[in-house]
Every structure is written in C-alpha cells, then in structure tokens.
N, C-alpha and C. Protein backbone atom coordinates (compact mmCIF):
# COMPACT_ATOMS: atom_id res chain seq x y z
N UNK A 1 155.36 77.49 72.52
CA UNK A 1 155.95 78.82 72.43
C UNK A 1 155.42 79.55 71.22
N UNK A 2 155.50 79.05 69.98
CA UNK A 2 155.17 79.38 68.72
C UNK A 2 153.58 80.09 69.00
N UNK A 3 152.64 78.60 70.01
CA UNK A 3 151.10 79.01 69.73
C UNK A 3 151.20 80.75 71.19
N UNK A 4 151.90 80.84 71.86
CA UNK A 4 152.08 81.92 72.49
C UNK A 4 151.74 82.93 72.01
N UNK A 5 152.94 82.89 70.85
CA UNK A 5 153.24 84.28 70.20
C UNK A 5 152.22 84.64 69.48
N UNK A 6 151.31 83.71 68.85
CA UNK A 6 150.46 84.10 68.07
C UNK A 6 149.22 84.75 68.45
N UNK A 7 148.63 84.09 70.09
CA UNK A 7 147.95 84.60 71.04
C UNK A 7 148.10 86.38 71.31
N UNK A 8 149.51 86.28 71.54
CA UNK A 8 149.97 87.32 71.98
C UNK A 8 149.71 88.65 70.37
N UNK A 9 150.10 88.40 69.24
CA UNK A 9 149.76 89.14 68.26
C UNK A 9 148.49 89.26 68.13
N UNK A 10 147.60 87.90 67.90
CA UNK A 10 146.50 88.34 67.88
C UNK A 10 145.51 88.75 68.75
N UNK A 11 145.93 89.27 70.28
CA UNK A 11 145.25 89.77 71.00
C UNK A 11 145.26 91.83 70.94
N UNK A 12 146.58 91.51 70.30
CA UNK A 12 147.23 92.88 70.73
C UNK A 12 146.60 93.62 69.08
N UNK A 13 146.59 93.05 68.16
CA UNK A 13 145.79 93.77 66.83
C UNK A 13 144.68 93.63 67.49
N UNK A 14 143.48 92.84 67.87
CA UNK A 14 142.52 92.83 68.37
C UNK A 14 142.02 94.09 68.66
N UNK A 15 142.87 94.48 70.19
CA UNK A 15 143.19 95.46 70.57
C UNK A 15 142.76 96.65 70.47
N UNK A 16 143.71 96.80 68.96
CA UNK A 16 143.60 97.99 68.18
C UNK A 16 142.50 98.21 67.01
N UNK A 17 142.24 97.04 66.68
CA UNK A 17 140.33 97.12 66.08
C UNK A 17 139.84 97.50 66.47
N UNK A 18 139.18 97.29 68.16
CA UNK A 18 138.78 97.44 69.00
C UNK A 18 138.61 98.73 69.60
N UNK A 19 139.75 99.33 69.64
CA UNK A 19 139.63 100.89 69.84
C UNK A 19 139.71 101.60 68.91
N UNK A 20 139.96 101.17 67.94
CA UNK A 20 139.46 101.68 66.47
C UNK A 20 138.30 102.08 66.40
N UNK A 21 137.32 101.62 66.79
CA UNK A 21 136.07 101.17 66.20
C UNK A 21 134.99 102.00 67.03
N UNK A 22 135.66 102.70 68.35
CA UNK A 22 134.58 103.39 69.08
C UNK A 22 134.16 105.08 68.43
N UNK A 23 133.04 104.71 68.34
CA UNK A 23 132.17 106.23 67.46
C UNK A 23 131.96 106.92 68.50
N UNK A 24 132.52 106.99 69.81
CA UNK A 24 132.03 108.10 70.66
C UNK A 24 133.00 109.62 70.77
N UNK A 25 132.43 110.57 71.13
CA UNK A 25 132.99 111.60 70.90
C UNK A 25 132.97 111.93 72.40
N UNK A 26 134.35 112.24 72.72
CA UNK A 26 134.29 112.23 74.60
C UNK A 26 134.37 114.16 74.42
N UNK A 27 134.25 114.58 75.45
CA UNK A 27 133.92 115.93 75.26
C UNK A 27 135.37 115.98 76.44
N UNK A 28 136.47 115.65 76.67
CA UNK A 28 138.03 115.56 76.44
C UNK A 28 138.64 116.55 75.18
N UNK A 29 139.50 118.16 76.13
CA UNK A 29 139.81 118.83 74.82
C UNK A 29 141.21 118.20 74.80
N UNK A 30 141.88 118.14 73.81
CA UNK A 30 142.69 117.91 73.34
C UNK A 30 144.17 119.09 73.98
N UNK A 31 145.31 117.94 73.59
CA UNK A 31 146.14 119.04 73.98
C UNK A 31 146.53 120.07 72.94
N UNK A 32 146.53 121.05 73.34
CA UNK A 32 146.11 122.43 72.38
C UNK A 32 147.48 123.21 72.01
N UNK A 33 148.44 122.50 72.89
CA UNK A 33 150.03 122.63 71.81
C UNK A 33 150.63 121.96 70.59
N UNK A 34 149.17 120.42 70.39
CA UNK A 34 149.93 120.00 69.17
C UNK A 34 148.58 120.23 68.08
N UNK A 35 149.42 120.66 66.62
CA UNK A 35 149.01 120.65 65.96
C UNK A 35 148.33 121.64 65.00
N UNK A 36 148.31 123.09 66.48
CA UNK A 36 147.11 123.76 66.09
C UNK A 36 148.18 124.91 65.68
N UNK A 37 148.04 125.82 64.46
CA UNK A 37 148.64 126.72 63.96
C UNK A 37 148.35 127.88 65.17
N UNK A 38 149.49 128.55 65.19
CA UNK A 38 148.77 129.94 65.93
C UNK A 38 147.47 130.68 65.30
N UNK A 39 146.50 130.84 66.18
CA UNK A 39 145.68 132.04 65.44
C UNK A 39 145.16 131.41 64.49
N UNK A 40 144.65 130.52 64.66
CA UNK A 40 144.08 129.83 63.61
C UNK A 40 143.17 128.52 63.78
N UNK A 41 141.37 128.94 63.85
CA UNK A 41 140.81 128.18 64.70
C UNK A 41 140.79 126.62 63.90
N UNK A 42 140.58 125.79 64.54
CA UNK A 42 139.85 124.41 63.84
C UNK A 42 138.93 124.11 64.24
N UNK A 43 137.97 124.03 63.07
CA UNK A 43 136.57 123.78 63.79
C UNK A 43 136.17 122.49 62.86
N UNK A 44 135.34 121.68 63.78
CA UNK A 44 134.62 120.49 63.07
C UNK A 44 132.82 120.41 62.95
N UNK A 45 132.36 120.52 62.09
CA UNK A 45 130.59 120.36 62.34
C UNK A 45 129.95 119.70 61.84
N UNK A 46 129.44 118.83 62.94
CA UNK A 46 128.82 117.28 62.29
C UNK A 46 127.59 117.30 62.88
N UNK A 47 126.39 116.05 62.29
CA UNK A 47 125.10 116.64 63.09
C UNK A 47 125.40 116.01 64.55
N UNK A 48 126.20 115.22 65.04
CA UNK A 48 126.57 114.86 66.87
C UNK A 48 127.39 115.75 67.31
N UNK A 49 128.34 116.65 66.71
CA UNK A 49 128.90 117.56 67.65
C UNK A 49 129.90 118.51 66.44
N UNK A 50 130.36 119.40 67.65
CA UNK A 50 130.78 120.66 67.11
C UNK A 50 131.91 120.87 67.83
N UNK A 51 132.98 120.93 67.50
CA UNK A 51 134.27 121.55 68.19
C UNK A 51 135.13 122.81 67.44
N UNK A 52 135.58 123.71 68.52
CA UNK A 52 136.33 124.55 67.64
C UNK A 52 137.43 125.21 69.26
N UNK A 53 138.47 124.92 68.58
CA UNK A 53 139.92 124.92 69.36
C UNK A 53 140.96 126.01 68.72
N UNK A 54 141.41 127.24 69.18
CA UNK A 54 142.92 127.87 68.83
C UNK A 54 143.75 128.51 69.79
N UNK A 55 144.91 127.57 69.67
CA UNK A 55 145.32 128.49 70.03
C UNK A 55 146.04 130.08 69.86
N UNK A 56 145.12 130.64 71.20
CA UNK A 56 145.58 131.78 70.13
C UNK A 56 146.32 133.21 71.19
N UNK A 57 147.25 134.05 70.32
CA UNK A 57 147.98 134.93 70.76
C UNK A 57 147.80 136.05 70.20
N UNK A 58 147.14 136.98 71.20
CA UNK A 58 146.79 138.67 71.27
C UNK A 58 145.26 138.15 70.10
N UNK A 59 144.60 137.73 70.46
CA UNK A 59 143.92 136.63 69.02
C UNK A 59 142.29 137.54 69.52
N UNK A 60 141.65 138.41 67.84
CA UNK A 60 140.53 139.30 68.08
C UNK A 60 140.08 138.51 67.16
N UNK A 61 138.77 138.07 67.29
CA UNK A 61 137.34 137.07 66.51
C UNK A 61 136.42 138.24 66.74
N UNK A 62 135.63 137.80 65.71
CA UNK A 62 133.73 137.95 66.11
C UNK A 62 133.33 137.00 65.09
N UNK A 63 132.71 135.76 65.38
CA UNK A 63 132.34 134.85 63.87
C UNK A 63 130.84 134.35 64.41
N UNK A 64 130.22 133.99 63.17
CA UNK A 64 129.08 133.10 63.35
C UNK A 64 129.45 131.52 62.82
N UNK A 65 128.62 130.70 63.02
CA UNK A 65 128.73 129.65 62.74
C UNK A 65 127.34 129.13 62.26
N UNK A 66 127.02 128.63 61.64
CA UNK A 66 126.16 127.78 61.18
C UNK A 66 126.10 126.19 62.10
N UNK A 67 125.65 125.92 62.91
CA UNK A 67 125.33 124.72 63.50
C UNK A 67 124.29 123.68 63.18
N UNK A 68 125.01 122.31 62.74
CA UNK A 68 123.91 121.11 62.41
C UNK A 68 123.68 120.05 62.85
N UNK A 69 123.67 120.72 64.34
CA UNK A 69 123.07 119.57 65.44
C UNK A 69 122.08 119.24 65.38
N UNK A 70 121.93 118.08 65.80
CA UNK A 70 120.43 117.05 65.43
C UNK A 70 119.55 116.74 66.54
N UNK A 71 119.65 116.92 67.86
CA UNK A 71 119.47 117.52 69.40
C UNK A 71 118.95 118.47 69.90
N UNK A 72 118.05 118.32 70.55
CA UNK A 72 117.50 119.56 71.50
C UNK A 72 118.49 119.22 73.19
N UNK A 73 118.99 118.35 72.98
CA UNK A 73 119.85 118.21 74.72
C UNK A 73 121.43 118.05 74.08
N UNK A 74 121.94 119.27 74.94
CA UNK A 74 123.50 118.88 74.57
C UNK A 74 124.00 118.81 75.43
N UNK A 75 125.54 118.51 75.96
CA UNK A 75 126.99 118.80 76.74
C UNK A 75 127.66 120.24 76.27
N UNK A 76 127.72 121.10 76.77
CA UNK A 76 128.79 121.77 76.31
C UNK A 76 129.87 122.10 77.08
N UNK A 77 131.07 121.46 76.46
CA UNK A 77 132.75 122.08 77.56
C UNK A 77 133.49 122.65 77.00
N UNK A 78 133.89 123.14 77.86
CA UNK A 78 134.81 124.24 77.61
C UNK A 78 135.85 124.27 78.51
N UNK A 79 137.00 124.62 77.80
CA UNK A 79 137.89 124.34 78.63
C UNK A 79 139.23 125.93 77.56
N UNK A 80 139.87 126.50 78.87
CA UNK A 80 140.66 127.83 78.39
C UNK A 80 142.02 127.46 79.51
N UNK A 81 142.96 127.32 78.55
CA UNK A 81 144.31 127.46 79.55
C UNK A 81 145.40 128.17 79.22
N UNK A 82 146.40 128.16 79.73
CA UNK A 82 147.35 128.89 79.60
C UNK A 82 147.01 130.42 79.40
N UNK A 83 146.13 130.65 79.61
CA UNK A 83 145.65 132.70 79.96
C UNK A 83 145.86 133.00 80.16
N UNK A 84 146.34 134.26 79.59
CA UNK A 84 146.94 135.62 80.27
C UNK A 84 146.15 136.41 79.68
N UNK A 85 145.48 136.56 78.87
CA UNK A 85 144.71 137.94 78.53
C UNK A 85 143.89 137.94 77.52
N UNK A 86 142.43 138.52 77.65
CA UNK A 86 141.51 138.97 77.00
C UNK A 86 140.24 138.50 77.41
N UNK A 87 139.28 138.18 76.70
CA UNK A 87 137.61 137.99 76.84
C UNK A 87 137.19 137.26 75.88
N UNK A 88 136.61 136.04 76.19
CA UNK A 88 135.86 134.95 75.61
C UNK A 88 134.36 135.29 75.71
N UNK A 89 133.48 135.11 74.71
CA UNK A 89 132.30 135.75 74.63
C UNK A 89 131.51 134.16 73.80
N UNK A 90 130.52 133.22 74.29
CA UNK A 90 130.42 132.45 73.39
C UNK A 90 128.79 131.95 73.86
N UNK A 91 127.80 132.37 72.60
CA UNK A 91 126.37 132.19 72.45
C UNK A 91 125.93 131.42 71.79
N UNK A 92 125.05 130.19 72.42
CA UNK A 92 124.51 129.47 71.10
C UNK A 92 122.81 129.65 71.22
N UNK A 93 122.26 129.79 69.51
CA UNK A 93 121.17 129.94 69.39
C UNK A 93 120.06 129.16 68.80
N UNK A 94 118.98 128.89 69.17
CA UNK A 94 118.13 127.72 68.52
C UNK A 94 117.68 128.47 66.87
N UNK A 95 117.18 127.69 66.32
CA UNK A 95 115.92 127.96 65.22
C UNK A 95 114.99 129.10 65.20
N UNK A 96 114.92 129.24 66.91
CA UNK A 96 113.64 130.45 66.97
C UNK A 96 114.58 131.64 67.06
N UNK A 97 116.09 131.75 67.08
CA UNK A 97 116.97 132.63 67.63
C UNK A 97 116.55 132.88 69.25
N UNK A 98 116.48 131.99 69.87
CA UNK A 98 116.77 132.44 70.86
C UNK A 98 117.87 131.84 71.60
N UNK A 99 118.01 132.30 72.41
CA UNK A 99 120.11 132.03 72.80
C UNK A 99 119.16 131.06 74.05
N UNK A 100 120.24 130.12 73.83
CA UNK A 100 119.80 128.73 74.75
C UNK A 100 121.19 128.61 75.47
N UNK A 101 122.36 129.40 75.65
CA UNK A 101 123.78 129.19 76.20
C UNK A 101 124.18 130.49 75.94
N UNK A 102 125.18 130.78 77.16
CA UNK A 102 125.28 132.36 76.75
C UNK A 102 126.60 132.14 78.13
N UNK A 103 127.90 131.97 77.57
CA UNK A 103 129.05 132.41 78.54
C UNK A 103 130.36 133.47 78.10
N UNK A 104 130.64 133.95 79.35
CA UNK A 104 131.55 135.63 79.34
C UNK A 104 132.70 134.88 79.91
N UNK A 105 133.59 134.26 79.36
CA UNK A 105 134.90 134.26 80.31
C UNK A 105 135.99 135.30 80.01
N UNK A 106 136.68 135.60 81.36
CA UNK A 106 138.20 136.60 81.31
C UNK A 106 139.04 135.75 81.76
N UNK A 107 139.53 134.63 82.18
CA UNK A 107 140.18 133.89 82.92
C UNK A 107 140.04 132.54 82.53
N UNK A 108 141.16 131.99 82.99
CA UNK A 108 140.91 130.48 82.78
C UNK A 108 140.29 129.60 83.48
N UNK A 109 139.12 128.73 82.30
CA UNK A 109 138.01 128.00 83.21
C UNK A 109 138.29 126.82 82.32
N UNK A 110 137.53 126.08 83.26
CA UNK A 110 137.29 124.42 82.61
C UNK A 110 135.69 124.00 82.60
N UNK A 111 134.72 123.58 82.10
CA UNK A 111 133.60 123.74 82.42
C UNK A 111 132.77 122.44 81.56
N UNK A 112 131.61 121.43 82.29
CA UNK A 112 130.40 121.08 81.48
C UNK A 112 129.35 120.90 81.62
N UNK A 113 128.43 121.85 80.81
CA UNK A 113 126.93 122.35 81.13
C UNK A 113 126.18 121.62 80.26
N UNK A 114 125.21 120.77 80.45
CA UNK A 114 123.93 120.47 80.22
C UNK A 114 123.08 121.98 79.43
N UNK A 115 122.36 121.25 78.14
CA UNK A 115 122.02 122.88 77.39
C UNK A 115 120.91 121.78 77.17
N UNK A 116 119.43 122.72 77.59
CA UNK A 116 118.34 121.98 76.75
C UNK A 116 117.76 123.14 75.80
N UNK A 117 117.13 123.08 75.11
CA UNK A 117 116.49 123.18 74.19
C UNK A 117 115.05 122.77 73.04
N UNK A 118 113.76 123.84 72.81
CA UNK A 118 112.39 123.12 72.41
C UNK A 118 113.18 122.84 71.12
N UNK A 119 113.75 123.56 70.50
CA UNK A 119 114.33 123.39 69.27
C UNK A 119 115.71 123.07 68.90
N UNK A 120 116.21 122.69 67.91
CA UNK A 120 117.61 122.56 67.49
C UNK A 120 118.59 123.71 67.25
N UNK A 121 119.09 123.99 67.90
CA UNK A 121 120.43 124.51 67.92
C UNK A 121 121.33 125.40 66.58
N UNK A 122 121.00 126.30 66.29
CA UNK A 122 121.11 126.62 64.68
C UNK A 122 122.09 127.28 64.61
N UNK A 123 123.20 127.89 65.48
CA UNK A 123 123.57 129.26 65.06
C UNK A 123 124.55 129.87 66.53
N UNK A 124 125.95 129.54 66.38
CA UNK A 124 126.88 129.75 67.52
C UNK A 124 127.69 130.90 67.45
N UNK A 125 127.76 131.99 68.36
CA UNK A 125 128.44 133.58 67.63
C UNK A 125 129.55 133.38 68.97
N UNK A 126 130.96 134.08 68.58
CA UNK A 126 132.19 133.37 68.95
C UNK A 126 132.49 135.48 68.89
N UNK A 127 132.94 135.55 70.03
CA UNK A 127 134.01 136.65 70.12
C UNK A 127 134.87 136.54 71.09
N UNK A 128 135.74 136.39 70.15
CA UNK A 128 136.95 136.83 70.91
C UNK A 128 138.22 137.63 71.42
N UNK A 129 138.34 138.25 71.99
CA UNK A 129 138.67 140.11 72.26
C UNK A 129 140.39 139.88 73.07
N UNK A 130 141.44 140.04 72.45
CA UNK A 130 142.99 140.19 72.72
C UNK A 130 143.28 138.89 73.50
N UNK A 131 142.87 138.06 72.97
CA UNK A 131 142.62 136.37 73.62
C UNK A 131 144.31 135.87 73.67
N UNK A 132 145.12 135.63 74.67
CA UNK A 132 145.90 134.48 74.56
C UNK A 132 145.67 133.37 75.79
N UNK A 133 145.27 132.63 75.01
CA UNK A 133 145.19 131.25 75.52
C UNK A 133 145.10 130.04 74.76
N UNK A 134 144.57 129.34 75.49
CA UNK A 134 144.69 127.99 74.50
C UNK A 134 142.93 127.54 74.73
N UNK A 135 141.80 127.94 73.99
CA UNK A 135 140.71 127.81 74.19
C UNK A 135 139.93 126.21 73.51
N UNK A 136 139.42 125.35 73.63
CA UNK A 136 138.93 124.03 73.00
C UNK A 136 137.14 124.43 73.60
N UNK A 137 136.20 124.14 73.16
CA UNK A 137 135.05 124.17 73.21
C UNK A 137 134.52 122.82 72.14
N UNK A 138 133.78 122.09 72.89
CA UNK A 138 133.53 120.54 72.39
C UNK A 138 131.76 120.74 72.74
N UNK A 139 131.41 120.34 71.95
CA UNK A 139 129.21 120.59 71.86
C UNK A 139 129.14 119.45 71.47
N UNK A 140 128.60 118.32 72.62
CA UNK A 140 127.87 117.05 72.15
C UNK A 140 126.55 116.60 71.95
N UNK A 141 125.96 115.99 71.19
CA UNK A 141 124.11 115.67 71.34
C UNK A 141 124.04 114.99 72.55
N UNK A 142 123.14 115.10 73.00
CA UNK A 142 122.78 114.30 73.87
C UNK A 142 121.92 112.49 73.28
C-alpha cells in the first residue's frame, strides 16, 4: 500500500515536470475574459512569436510594432469574439517594407494563414476603429 502511494505521487509530479517543460507555443488564443484589463492591449515579442490580445470596448488604435521574428515562414491566427462593433485593420511588413499579410475584419472571425516571406518580418501596423470585442492575434515561426 505504502509502495502504491508513492508510485502514485511520483507519477503525478512527474506529470507536472513534464508539462512544465514543453517550449511550444500553440497558436490557441486564450480566454480573453481573464486577466486582460479593458482597453488595454498585451503584447509579447520574442524572436518565435508575437502575440497581442485586448479586450476591448468602443476601443480606437493605430500602432506600429517593431517585430523580431527570426523566420521567413509563419502561422498567423487570429481569432475576434464577442463583436459587436467596429474594424480590425492588421498588416505585417518584411525588411524590404513590403506587406507580406494584409487583413480587414468587421465581424467576428477565427482564422490560420500560412505567411511566407524572402525576408524577415520587421514591422506590424494595428488599427483599430470603435472595436468591441475580444481580439487575440498569435504570429508563430515556422
């Protein structure tokens, strides 16, 4: 019984090492009611990926980003819920400036596109026009 229990603990920390330990970045948005301030984006930028999530209400952007992806092949998803109103505008541009991704949403979409590219990825411009929704956008290397 005793050697049971110990099986049983040490399978179950195991476990959790175990899924500890995975470096992959699933392009899975998150649920976008916890955590996130109103109106107030979170963005992450690493050279494997780029995320930026808000939710947001009556919510007006125009931003650039600086991007330091290490990839000429990406994933990009996107995912917009709970919508009721406005215009998602979202461009990404290589090194040479030229726009290698270029989407217009008014409505709620879920989406993941394959983006190639001769060059790396430099430079992501974000507008967003009387936005309420709950928007997550996840950019992985390939």
């Amino acid at each position: 019984m005793r050697i049971t229990k110990s099986f049983l603990i040490l399978g179950i920390a195991g476990l959790i090492l175990v899924s500890g330990c995975n470096n992959n970045v699933d392009l899975v948005t998150p649920s976008l009611s916890d955590s996130l301030i109103e109106n107030t984006p979170a963005i992450v930028n690493k050279q494997d990926n780029f995320t930026f999530a808000v939710k947001a209400k009556n919510y007006d952007e125009t931003s650039d980003y600086t991007l330091t992806l290490n990839s000429t092949n990406l994933d990009v998803a996107l995912a917009v819920g709970n919508y009721t109103l406005g215009r998602i505008v979202i461009e990404i541009y290589n090194k040479d400036n030229i726009k290698i991704f270029q989407g217009n949403y008014v409505g709620g979409v879920a989406l993941v596109q394959g983006v190639t590219s001769e060059t790396f990825p430099t430079k992501i411009h974000f507008t967003l026009t009387k936005v309420s929704a709950s928007v997550s956008l996840a950019i992985k290397t390939k």
